[in-house]
PDB file of N, CA and C in Angstrom:
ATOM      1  N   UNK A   1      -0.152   2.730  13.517  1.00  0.00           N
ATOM      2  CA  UNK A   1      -0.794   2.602  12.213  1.00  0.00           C
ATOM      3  C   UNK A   1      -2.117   1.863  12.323  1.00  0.00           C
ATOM      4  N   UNK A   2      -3.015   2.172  13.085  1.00  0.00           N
ATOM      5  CA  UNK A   2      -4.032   1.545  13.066  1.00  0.00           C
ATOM      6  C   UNK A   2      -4.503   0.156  13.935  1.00  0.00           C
ATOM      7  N   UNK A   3      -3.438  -0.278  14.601  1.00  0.00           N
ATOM      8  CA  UNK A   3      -3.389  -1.650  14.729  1.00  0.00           C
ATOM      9  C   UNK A   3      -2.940  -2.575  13.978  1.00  0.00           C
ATOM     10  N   UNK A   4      -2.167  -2.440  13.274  1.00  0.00           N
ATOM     11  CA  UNK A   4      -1.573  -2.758  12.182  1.00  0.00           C
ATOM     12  C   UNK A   4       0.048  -3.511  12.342  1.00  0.00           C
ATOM     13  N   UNK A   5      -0.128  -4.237  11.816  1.00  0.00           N
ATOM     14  CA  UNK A   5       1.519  -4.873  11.901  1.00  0.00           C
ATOM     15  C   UNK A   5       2.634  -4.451  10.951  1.00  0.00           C
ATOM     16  N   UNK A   6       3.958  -4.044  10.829  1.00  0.00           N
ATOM     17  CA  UNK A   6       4.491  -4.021   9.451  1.00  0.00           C
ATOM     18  C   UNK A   6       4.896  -5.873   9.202  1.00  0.00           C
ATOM     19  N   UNK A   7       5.136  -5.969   7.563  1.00  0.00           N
ATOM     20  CA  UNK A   7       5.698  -6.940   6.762  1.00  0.00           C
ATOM     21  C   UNK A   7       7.357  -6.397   6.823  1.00  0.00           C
ATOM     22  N   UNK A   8       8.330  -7.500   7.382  1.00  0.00           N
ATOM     23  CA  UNK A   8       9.450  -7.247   7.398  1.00  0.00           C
ATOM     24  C   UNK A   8      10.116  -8.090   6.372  1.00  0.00           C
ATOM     25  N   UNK A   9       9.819  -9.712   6.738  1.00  0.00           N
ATOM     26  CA  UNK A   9      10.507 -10.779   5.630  1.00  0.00           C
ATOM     27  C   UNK A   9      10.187 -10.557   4.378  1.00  0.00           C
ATOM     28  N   UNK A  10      11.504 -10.839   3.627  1.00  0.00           N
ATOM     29  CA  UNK A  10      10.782 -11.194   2.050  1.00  0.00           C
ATOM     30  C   UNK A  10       9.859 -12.394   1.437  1.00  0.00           C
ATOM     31  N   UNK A  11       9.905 -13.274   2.132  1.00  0.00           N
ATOM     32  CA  UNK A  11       8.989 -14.352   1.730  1.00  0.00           C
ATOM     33  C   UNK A  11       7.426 -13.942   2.253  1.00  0.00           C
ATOM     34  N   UNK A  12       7.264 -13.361   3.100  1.00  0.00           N
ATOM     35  CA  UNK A  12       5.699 -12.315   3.719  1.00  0.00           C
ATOM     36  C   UNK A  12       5.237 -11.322   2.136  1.00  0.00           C
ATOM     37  N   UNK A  13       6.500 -10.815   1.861  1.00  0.00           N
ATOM     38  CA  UNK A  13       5.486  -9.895   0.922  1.00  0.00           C
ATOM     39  C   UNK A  13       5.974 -11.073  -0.504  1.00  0.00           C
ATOM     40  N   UNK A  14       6.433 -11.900  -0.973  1.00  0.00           N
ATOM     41  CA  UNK A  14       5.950 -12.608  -2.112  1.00  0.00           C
ATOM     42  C   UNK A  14       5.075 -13.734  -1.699  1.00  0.00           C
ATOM     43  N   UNK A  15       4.629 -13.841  -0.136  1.00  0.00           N
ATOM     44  CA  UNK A  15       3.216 -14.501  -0.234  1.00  0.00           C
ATOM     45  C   UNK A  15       2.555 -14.046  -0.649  1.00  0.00           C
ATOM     46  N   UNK A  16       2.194 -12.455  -0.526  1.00  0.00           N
ATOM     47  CA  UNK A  16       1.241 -11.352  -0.614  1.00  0.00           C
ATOM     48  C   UNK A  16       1.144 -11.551  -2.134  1.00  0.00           C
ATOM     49  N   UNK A  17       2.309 -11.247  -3.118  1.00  0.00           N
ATOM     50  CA  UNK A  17       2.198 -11.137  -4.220  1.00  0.00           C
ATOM     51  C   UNK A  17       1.396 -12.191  -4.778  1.00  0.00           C
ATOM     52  N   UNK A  18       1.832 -13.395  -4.639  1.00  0.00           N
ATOM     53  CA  UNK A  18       1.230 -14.713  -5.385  1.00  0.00           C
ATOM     54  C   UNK A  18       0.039 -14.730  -5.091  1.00  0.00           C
ATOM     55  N   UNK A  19      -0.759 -15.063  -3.954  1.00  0.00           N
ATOM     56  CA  UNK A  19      -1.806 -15.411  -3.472  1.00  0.00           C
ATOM     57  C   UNK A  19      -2.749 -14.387  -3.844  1.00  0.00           C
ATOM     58  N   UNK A  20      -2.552 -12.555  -3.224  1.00  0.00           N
ATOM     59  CA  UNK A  20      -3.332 -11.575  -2.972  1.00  0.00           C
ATOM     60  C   UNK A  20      -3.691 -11.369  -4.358  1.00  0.00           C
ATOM     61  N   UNK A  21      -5.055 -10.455  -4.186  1.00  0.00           N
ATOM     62  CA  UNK A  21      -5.582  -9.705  -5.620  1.00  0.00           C
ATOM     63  C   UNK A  21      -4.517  -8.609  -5.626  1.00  0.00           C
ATOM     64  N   UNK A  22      -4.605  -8.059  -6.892  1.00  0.00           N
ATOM     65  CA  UNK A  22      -3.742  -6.231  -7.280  1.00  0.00           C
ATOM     66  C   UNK A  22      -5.155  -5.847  -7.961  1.00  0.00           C
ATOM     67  N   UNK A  23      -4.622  -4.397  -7.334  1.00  0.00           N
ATOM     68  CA  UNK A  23      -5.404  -3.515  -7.700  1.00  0.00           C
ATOM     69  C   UNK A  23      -4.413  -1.755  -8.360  1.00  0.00           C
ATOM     70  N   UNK A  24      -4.366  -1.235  -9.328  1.00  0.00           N
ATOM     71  CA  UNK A  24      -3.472  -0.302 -10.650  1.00  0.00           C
ATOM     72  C   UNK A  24      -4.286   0.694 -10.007  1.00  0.00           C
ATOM     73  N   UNK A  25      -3.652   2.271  -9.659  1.00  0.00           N
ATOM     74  CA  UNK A  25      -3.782   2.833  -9.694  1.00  0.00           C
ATOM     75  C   UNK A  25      -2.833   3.831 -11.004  1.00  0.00           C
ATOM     76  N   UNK A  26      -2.786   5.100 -11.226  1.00  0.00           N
ATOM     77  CA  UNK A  26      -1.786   5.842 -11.511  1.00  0.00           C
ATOM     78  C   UNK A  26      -0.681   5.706 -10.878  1.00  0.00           C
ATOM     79  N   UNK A  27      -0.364   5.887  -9.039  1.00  0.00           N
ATOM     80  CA  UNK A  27       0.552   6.211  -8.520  1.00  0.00           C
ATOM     81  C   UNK A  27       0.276   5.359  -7.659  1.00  0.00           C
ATOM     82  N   UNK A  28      -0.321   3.842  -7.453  1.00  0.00           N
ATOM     83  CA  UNK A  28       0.273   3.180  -6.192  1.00  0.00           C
ATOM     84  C   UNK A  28      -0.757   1.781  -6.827  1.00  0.00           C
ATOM     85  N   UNK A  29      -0.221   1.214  -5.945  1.00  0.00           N
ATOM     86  CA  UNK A  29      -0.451  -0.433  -6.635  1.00  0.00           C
ATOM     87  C   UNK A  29      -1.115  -1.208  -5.078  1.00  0.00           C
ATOM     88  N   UNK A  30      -1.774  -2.043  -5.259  1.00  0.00           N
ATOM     89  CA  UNK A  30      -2.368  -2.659  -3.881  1.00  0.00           C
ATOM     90  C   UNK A  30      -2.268  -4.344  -4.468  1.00  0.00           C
ATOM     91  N   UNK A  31      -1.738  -4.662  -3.302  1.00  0.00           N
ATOM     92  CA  UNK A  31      -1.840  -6.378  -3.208  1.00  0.00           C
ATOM     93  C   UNK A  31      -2.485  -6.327  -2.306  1.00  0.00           C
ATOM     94  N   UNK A  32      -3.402  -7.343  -1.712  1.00  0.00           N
ATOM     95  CA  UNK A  32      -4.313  -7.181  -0.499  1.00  0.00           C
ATOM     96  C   UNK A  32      -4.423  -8.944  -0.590  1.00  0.00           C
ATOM     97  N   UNK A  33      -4.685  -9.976   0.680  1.00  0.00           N
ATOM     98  CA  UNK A  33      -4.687 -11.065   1.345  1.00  0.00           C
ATOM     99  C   UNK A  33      -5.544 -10.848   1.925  1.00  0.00           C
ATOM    100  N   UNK A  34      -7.315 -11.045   2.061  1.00  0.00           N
ATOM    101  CA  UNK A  34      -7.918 -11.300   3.549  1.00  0.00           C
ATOM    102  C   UNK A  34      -7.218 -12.497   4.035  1.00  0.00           C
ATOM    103  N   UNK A  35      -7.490 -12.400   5.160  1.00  0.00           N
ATOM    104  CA  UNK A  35      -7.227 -12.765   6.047  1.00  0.00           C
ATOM    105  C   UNK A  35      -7.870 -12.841   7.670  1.00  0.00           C
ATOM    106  N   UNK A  36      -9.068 -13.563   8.036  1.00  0.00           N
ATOM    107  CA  UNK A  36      -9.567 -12.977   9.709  1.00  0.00           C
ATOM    108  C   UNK A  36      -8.355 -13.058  10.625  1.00  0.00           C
ATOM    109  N   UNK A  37      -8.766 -11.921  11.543  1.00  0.00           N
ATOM    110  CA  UNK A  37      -7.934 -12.053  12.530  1.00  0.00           C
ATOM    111  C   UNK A  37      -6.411 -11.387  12.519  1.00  0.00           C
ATOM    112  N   UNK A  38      -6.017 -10.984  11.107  1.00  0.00           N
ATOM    113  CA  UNK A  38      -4.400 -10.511  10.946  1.00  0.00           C
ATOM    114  C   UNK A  38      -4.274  -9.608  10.276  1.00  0.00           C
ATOM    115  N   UNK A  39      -3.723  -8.575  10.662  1.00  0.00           N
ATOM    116  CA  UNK A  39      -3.714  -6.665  10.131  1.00  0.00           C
ATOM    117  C   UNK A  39      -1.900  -6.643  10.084  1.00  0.00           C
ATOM    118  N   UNK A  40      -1.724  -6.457   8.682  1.00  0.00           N
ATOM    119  CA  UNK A  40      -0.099  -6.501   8.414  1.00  0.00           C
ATOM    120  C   UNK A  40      -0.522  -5.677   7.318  1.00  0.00           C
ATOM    121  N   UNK A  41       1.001  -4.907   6.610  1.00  0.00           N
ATOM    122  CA  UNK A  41       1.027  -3.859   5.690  1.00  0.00           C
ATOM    123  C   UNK A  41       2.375  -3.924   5.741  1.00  0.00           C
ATOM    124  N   UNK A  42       2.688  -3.630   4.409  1.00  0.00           N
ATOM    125  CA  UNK A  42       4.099  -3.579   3.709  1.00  0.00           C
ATOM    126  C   UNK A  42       4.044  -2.291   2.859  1.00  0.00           C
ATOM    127  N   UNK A  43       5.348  -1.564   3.137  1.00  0.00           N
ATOM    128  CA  UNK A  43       5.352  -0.611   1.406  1.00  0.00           C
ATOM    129  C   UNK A  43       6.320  -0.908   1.002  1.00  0.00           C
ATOM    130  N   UNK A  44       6.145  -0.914  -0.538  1.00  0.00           N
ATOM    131  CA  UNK A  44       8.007  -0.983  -1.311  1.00  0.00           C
ATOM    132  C   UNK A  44       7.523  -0.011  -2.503  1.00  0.00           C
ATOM    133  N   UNK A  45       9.094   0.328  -2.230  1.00  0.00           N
ATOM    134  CA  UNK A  45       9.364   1.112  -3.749  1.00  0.00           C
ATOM    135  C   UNK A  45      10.507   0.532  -4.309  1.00  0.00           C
ATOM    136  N   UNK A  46      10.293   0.375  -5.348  1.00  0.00           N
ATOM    137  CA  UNK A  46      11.266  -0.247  -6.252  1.00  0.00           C
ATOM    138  C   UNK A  46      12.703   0.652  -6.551  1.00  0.00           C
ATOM    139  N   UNK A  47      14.166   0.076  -7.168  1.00  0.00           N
ATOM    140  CA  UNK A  47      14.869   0.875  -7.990  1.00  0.00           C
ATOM    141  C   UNK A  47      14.728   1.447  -8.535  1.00  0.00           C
ATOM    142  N   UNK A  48      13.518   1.446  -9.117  1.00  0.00           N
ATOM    143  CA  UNK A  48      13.388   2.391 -10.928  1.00  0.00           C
ATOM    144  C   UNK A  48      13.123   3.742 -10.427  1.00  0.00           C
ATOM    145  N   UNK A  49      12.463   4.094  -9.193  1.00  0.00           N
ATOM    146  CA  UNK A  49      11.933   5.024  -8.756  1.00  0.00           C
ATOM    147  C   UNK A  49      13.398   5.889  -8.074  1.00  0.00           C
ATOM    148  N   UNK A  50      14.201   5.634  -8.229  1.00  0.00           N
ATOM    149  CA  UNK A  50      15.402   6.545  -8.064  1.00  0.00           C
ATOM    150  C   UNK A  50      16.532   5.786  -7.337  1.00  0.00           C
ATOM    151  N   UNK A  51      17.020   6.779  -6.425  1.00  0.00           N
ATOM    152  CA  UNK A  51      17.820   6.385  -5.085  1.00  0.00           C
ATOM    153  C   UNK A  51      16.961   6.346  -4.136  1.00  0.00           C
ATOM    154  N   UNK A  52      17.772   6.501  -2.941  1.00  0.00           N
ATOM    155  CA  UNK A  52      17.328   5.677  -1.462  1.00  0.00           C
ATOM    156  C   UNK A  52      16.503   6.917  -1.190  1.00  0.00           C
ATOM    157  N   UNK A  53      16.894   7.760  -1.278  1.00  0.00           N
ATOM    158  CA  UNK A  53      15.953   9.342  -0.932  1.00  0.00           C
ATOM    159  C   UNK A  53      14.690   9.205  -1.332  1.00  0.00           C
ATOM    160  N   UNK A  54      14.522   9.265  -2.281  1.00  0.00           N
ATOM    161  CA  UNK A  54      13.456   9.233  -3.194  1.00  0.00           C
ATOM    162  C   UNK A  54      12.750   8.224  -3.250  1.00  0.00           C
ATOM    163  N   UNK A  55      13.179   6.565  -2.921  1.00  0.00           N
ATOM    164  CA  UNK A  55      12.232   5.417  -2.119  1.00  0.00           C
ATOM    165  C   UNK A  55      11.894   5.614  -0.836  1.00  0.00           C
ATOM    166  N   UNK A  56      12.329   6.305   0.001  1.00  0.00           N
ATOM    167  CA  UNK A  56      11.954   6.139   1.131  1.00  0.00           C
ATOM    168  C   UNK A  56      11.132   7.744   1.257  1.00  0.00           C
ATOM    169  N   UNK A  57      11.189   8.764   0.593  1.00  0.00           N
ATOM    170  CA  UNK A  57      10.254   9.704   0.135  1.00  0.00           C
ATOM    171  C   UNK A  57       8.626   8.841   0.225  1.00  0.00           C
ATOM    172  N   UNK A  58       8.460   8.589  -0.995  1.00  0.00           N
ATOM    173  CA  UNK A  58       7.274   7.560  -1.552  1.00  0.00           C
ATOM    174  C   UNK A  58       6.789   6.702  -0.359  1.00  0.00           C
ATOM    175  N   UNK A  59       7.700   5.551   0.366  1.00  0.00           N
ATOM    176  CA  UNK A  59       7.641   4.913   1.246  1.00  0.00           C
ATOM    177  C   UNK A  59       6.631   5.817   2.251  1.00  0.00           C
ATOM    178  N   UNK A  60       6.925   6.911   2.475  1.00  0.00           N
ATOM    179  CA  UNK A  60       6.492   8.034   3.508  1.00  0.00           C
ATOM    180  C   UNK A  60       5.514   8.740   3.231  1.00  0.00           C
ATOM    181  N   UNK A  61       4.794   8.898   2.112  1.00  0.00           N
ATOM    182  CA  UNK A  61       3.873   9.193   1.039  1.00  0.00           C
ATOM    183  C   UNK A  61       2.636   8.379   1.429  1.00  0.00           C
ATOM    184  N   UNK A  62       3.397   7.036   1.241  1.00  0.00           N
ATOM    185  CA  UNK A  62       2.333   6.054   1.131  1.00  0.00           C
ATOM    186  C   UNK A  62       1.917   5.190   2.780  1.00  0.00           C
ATOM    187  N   UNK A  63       2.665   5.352   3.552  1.00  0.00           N
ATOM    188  CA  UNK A  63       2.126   5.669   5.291  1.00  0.00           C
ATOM    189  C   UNK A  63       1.473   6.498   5.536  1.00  0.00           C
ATOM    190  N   UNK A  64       1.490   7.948   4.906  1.00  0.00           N
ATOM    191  CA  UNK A  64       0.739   8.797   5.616  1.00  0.00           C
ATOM    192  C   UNK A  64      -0.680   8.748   5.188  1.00  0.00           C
ATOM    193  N   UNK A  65      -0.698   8.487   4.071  1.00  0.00           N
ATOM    194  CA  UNK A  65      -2.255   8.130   3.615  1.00  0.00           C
ATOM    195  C   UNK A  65      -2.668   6.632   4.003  1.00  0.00           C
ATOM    196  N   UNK A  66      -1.841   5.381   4.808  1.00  0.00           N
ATOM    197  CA  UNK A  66      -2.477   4.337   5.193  1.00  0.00           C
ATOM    198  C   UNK A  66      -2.837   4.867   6.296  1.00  0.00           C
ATOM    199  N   UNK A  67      -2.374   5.888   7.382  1.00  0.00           N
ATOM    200  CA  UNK A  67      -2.603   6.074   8.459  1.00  0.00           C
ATOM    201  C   UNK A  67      -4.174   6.793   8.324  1.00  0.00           C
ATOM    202  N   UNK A  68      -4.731   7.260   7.322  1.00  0.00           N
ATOM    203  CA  UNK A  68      -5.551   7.832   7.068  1.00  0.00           C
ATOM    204  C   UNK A  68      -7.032   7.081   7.176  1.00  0.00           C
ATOM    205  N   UNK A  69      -6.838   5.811   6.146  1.00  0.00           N
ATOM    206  CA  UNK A  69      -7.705   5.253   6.294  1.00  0.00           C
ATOM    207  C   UNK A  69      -7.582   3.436   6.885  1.00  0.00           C
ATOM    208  N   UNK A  70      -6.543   3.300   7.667  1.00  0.00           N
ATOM    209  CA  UNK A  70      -6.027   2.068   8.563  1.00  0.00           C
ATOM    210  C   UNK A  70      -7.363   1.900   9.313  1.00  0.00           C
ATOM    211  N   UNK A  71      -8.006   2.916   9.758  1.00  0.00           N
ATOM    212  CA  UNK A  71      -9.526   2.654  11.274  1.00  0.00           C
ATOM    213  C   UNK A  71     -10.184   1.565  10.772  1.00  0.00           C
ATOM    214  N   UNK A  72     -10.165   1.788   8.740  1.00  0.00           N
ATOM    215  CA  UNK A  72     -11.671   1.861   8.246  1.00  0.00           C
ATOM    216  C   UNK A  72     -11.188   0.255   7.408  1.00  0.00           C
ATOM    217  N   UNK A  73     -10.376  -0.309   7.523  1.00  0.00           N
ATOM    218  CA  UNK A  73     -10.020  -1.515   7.051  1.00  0.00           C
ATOM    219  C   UNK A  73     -10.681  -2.875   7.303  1.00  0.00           C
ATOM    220  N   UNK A  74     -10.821  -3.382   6.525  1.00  0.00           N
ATOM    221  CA  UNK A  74     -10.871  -5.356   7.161  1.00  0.00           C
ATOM    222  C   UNK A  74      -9.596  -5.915   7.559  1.00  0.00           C
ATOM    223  N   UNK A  75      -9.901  -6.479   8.169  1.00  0.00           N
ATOM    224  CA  UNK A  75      -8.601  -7.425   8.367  1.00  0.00           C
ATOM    225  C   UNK A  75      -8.060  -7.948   7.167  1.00  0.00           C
ATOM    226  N   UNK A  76      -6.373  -8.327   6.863  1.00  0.00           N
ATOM    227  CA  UNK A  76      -5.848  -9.117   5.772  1.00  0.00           C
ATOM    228  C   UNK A  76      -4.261  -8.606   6.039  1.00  0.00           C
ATOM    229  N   UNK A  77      -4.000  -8.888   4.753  1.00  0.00           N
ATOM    230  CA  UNK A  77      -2.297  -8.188   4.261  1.00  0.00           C
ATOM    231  C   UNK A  77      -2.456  -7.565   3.545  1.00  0.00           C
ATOM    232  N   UNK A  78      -1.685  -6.003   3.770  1.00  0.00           N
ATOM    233  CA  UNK A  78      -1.956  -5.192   2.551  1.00  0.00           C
ATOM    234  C   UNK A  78      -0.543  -4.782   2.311  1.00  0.00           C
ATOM    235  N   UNK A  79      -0.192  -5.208   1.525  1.00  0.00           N
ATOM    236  CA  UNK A  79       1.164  -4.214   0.188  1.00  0.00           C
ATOM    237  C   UNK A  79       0.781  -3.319  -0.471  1.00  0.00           C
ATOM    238  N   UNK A  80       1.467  -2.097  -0.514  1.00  0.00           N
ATOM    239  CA  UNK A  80       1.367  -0.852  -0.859  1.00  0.00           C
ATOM    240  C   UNK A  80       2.511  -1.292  -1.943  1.00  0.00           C
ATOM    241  N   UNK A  81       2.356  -0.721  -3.225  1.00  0.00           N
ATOM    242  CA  UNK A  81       3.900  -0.142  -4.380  1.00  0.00           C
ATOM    243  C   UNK A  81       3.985   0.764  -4.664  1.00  0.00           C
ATOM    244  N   UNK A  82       4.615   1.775  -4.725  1.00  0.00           N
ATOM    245  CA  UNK A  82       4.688   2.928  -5.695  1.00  0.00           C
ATOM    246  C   UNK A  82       5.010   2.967  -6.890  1.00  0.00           C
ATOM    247  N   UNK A  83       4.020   3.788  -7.530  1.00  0.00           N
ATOM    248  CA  UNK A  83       4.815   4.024  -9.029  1.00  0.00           C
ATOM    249  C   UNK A  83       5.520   5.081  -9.123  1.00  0.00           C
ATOM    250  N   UNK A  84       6.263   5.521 -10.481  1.00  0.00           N
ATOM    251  CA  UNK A  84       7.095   6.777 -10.430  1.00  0.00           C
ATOM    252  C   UNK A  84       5.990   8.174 -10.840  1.00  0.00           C
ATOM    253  N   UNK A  85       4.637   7.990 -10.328  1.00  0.00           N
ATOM    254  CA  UNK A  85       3.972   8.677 -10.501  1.00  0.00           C
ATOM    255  C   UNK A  85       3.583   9.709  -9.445  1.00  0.00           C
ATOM    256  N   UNK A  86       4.167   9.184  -7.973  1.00  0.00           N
ATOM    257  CA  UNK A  86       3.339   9.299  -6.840  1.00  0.00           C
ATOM    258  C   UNK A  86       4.807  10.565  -6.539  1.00  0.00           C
ATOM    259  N   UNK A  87       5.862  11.179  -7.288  1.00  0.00           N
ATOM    260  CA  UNK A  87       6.329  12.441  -7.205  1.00  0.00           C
ATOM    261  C   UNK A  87       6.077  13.510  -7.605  1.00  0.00           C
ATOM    262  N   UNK A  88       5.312  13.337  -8.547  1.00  0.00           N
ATOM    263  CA  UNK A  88       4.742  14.794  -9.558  1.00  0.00           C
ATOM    264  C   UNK A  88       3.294  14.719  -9.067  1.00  0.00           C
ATOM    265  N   UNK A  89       2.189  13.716  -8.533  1.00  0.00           N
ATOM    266  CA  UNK A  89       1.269  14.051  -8.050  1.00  0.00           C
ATOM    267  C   UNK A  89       0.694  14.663  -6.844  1.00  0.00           C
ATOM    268  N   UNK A  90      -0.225  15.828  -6.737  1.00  0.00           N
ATOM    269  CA  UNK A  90      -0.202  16.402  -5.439  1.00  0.00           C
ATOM    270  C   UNK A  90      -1.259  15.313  -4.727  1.00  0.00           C
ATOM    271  N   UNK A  91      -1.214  15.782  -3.074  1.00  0.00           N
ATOM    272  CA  UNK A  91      -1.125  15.350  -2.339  1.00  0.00           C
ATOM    273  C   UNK A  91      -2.801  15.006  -2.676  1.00  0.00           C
ATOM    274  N   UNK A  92      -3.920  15.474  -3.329  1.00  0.00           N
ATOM    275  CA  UNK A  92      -5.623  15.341  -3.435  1.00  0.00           C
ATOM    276  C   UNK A  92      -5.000  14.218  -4.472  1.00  0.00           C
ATOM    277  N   UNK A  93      -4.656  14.489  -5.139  1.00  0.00           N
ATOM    278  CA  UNK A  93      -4.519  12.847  -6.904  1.00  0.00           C
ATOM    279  C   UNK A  93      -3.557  11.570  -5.974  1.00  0.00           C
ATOM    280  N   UNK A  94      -2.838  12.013  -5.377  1.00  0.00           N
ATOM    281  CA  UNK A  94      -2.446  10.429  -4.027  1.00  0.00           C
ATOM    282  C   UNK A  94      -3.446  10.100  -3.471  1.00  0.00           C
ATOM    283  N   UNK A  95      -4.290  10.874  -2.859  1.00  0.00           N
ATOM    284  CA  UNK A  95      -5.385  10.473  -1.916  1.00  0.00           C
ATOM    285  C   UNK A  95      -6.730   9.632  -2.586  1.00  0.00           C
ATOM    286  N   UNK A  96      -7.001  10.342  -3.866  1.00  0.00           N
ATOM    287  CA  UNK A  96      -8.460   9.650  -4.672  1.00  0.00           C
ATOM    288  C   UNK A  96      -7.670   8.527  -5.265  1.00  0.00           C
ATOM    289  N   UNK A  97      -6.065   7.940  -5.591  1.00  0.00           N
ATOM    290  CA  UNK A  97      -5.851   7.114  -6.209  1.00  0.00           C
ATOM    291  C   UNK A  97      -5.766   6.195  -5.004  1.00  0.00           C
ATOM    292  N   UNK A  98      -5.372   6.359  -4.009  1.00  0.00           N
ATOM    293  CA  UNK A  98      -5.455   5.239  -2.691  1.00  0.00           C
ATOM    294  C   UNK A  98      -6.974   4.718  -2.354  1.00  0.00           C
ATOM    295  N   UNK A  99      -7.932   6.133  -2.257  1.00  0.00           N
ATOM    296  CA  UNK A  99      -9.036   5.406  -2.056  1.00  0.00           C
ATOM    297  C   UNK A  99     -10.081   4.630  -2.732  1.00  0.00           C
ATOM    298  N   UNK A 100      -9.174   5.120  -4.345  1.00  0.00           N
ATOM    299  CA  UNK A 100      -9.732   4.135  -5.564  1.00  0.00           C
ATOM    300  C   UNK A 100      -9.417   2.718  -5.605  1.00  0.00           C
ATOM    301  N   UNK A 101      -8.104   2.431  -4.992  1.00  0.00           N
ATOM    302  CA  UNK A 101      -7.729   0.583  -5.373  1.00  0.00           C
ATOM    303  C   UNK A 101      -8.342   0.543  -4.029  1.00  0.00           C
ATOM    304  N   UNK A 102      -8.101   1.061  -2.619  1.00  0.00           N
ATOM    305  CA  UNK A 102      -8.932   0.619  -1.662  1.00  0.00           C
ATOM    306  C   UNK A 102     -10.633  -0.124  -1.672  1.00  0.00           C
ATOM    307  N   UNK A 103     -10.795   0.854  -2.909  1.00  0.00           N
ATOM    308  CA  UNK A 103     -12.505   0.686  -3.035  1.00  0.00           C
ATOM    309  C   UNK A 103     -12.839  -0.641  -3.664  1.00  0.00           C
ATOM    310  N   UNK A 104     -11.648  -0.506  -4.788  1.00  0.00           N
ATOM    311  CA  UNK A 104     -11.977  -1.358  -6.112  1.00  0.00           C
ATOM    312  C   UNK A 104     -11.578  -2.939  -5.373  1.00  0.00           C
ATOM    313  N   UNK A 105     -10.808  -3.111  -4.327  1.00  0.00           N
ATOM    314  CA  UNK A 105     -10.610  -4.118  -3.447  1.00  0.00           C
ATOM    315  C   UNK A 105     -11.685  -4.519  -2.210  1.00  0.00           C
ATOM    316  N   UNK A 106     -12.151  -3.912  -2.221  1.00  0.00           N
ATOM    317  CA  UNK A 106     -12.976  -4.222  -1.057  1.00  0.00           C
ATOM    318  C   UNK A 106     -12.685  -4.210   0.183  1.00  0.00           C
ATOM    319  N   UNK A 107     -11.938  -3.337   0.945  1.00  0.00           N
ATOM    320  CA  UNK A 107     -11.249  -3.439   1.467  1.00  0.00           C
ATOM    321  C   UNK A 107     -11.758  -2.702   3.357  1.00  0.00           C
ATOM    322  N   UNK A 108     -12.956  -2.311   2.513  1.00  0.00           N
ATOM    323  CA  UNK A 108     -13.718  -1.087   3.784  1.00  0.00           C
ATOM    324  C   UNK A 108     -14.891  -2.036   4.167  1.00  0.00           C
ATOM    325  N   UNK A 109     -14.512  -1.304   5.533  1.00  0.00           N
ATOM    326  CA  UNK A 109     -15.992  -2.684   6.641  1.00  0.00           C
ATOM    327  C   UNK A 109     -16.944  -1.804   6.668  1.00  0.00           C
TER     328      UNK A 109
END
């Protein structure tokens, strides 16, 4: 994934939460931490978004488009969320909504 670390603990991604900016898309949510020096990434999908199929669907959704633009990153922590939006949207309305909170974060070197 880029050079990239995953977020495994739960106390890693409610650092992310408290500290990091968010950034709202339609279908995916960004917490982001700079950070020099440390490349970590988390995804979660919540309950509301179904069963285990269908989180780890999304989960897989939302890797394939970090793998996309992981090269083009700064260093930090980035949390990915899904909303229950990111099933009915095709694969171009995932992509401009990722590179929209990406943008709106600052997130490109």
């Amino acid at each position: 994934m880029g050079g990239f670390n995953t977020l495994k603990l739960h106390k890693e991604f409610q650092y992310v939460y408290n500290k990091g900016k968010n950034q709202h898309s339609q279908s995916v949510v960004l917490f982001f931490l700079p950070q020099p020096g440390v490349r970590k990434v988390g995804f979660t999908a919540t309950k509301k978004l179904g069963n285990a199929v269908k989180r780890n669907r999304a989960k897989r959704r939302l890797r394939a488009l970090f793998c996309e633009y992981s090269h083009s990153l700064k260093d930090g922590i980035y949390v990915f969320v899904a909303k229950a939006a990111i099933f009915d949207a095709p694969f171009e309305k995932l992509t401009s909504d990722f590179h929209k909170v990406l943008t709106r974060a600052k997130t490109f070197t």
